[in-house]
Structure formats: structure tokens, C-alpha cells
N, C-alpha and C. Protein backbone atom coordinates (compact mmCIF):
# COMPACT_ATOMS: atom_id res chain seq x y z
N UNK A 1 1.20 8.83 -2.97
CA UNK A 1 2.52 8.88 -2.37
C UNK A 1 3.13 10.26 -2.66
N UNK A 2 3.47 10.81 -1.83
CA UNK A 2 4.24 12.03 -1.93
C UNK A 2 5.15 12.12 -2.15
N UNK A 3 6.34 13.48 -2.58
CA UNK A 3 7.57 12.98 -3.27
C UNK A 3 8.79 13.10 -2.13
N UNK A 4 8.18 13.88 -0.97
CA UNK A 4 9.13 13.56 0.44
C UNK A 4 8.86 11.70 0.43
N UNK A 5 7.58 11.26 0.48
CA UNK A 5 8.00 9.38 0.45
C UNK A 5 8.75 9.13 -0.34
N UNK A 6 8.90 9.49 -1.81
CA UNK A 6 9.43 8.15 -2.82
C UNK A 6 11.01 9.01 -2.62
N UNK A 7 11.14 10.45 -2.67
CA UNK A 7 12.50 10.68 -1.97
C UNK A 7 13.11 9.91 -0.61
N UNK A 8 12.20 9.29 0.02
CA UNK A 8 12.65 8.80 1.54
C UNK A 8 13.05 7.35 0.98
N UNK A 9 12.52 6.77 -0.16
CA UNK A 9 12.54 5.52 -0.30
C UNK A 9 13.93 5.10 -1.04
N UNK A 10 14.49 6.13 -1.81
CA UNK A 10 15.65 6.51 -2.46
C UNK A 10 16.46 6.50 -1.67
N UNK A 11 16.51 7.47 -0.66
CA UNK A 11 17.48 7.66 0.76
C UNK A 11 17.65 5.85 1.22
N UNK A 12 16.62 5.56 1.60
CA UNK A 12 16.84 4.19 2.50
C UNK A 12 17.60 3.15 1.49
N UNK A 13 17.47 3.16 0.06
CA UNK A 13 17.72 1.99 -0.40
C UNK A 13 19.09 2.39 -0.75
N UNK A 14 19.85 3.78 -0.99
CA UNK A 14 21.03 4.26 -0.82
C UNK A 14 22.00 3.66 0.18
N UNK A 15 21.05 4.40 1.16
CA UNK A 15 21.91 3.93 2.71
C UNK A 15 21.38 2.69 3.17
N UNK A 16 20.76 1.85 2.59
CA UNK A 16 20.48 0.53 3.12
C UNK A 16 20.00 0.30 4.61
N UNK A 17 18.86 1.54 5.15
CA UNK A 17 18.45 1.52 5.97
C UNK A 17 16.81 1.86 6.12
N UNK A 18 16.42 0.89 6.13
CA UNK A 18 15.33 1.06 6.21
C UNK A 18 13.93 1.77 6.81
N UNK A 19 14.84 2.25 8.08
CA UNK A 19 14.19 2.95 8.75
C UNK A 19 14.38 4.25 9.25
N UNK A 20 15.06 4.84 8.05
CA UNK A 20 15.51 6.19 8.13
C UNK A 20 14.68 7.42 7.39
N UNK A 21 14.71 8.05 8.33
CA UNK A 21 14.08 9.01 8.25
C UNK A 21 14.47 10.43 7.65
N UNK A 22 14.22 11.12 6.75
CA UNK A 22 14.54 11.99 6.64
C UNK A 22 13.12 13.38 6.07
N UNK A 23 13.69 14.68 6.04
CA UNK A 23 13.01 15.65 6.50
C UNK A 23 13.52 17.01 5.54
N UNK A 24 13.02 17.63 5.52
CA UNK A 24 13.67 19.32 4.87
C UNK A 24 14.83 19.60 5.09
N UNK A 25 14.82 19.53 6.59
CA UNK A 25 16.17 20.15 6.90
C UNK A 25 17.26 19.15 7.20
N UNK A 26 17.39 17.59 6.48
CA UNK A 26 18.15 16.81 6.82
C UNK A 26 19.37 17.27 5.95
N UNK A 27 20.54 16.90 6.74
CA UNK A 27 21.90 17.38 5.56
C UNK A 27 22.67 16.16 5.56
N UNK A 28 23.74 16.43 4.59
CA UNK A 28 24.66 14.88 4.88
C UNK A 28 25.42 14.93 6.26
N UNK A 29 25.73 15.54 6.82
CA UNK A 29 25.93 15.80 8.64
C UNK A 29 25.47 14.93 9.39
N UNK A 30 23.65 14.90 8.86
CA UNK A 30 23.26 14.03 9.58
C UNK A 30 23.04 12.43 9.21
N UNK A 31 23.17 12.38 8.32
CA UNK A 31 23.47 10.56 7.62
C UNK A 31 24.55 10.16 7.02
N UNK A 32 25.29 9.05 8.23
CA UNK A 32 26.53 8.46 7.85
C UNK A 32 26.73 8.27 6.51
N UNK A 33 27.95 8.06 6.37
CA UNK A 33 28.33 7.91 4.60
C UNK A 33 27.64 8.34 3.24
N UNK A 34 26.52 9.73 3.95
CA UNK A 34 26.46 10.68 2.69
C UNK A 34 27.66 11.52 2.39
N UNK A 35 27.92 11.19 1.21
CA UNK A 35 29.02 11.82 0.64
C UNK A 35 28.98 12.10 -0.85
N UNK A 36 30.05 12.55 -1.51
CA UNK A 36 29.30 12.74 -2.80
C UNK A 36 29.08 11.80 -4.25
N UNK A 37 29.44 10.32 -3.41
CA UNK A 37 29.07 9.63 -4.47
C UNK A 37 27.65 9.34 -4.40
N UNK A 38 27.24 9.34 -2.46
CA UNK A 38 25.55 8.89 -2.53
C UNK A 38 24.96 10.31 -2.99
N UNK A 39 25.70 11.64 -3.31
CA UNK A 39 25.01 12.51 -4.13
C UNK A 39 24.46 11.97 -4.99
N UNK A 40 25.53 11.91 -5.90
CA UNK A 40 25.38 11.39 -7.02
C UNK A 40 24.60 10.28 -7.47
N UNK A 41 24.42 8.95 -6.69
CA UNK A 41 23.60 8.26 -7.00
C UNK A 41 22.37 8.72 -6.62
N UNK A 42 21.86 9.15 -5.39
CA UNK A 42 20.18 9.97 -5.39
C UNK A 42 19.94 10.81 -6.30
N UNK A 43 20.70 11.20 -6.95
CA UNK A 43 20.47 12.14 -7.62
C UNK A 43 19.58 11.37 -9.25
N UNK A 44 21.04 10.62 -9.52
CA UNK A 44 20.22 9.39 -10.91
C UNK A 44 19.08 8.88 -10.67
N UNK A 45 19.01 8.58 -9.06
CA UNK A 45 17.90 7.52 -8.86
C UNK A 45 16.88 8.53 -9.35
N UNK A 46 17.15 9.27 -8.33
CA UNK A 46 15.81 10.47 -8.28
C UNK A 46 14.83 11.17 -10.04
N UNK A 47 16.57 11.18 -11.06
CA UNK A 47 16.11 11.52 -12.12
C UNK A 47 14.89 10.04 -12.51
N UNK A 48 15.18 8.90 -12.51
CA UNK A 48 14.74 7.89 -12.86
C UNK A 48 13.36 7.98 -12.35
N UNK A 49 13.50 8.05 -10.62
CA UNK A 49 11.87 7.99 -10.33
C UNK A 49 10.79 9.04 -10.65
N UNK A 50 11.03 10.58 -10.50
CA UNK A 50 10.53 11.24 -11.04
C UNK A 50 10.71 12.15 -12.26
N UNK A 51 11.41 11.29 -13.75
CA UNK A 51 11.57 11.65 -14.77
C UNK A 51 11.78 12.50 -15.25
N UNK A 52 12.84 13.06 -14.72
CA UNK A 52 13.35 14.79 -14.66
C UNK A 52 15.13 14.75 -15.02
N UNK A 53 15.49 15.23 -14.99
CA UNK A 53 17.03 15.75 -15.54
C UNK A 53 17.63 16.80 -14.45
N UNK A 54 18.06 16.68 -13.92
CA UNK A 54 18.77 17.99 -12.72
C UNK A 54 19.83 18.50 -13.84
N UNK A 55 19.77 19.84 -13.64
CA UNK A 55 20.88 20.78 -14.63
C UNK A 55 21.95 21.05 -13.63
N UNK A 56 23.06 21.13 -14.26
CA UNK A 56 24.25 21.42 -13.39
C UNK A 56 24.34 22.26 -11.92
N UNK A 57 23.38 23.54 -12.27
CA UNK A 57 23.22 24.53 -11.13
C UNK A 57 22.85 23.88 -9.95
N UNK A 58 21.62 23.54 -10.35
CA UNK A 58 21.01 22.66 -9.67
C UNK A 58 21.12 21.73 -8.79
N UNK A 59 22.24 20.79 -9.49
CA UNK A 59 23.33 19.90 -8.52
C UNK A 59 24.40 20.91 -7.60
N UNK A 60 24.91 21.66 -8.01
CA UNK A 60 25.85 22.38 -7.14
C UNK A 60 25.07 22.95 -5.89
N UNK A 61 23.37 23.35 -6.03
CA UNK A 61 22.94 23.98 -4.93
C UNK A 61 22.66 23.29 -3.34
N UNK A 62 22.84 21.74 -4.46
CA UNK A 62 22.13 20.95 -3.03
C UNK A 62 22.77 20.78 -2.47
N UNK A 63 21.98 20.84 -0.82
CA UNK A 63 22.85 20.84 0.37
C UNK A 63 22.11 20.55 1.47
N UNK A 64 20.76 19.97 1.40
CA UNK A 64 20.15 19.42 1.82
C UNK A 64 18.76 18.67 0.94
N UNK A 65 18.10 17.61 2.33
CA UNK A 65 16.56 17.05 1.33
C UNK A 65 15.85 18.42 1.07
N UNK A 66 15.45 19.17 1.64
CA UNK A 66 14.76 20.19 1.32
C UNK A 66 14.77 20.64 -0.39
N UNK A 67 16.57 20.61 -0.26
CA UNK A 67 17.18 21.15 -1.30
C UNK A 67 16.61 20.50 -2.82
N UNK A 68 16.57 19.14 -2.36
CA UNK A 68 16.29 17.91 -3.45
C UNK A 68 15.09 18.13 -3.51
N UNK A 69 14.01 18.36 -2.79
CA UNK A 69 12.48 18.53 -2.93
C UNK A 69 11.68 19.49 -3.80
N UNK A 70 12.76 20.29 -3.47
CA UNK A 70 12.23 21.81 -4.34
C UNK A 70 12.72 21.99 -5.44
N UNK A 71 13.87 21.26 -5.78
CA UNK A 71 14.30 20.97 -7.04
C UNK A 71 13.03 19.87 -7.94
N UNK A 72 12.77 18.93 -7.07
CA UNK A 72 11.85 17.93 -7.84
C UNK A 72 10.45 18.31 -8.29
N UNK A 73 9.90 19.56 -6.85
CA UNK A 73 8.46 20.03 -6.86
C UNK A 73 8.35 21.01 -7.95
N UNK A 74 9.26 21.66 -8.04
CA UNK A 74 9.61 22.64 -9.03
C UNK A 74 9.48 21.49 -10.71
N UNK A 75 10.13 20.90 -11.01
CA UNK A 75 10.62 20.50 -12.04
C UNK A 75 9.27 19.90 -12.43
N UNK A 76 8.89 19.21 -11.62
CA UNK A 76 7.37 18.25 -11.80
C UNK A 76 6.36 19.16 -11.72
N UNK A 77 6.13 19.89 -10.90
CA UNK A 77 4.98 21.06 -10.84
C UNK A 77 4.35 20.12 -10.22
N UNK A 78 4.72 19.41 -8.65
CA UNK A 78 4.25 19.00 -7.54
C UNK A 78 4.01 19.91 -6.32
């Protein structure tokens, strides 16, 4: 499983949609009621699923999935 999947799986169970799709260049623009509390919760989830810690910077940069990916690929050395 790749970490664009288990990131996609985070997204859906956030937004309670199952069949959403998301991509590099997805932003909260494009998915209703991202805002910054579902920041915030993908963000915990995300620490949880791939056992990592986001540092403050880090959170301020994101601004898209891309954003979240390269933060995770980076951190994991995926």
C-alpha cells in the first residue's frame, strides 16, 4: 500500500466519503468542509498511521495533499 493510499484512506474517513479521491495537487478548494479543524485532524491521524510527528513548520507549509506527502515521504524515507 502506498502512502498516497493510506493518505487517501485518512481523507475519506475525515470527510466520510468514501469515494473520494484525492491527488498531489488536491487543495482544500477542492473538498467541501476542509478546513482547519479537518487539518488538524489528518494531520493526528496521519501522525498515528505513519508514526511520525509533523513539526510546527511543517504544519504551517501545508497547502495541499502533495504538501502532506512529501512531508510523510520525507519523514519515513518512503
Amino acid at each position: 500500500m502506498t502512502v498516497l493510499d493510506r493518505l487517501t484512506a485518512i481523507f475519506r474517513d475525515e470527510f466520510e466519503d468514501s469515494a473520494l479521491v484525492i491527488n498531489d495537487s488536491t487543495t482544500a478548494n477542492q473538498i467541501e468542509n476542509w478546513d482547519s479543524l479537518a487539518t488538524i485532524n489528518i494531520i493526528v491521524a496521519s501522525e498515528w498511521e505513519f508514526k511520525i510527528k509533523f513539526e510546527n513548520l511543517e504544519i504551517q507549509s501545508i497547502r495541499s495533499v502533495g504538501d502532506f506527502l512529501r512531508i510523510i515521504e520525507d519523514r519515513t524515507g518512503r
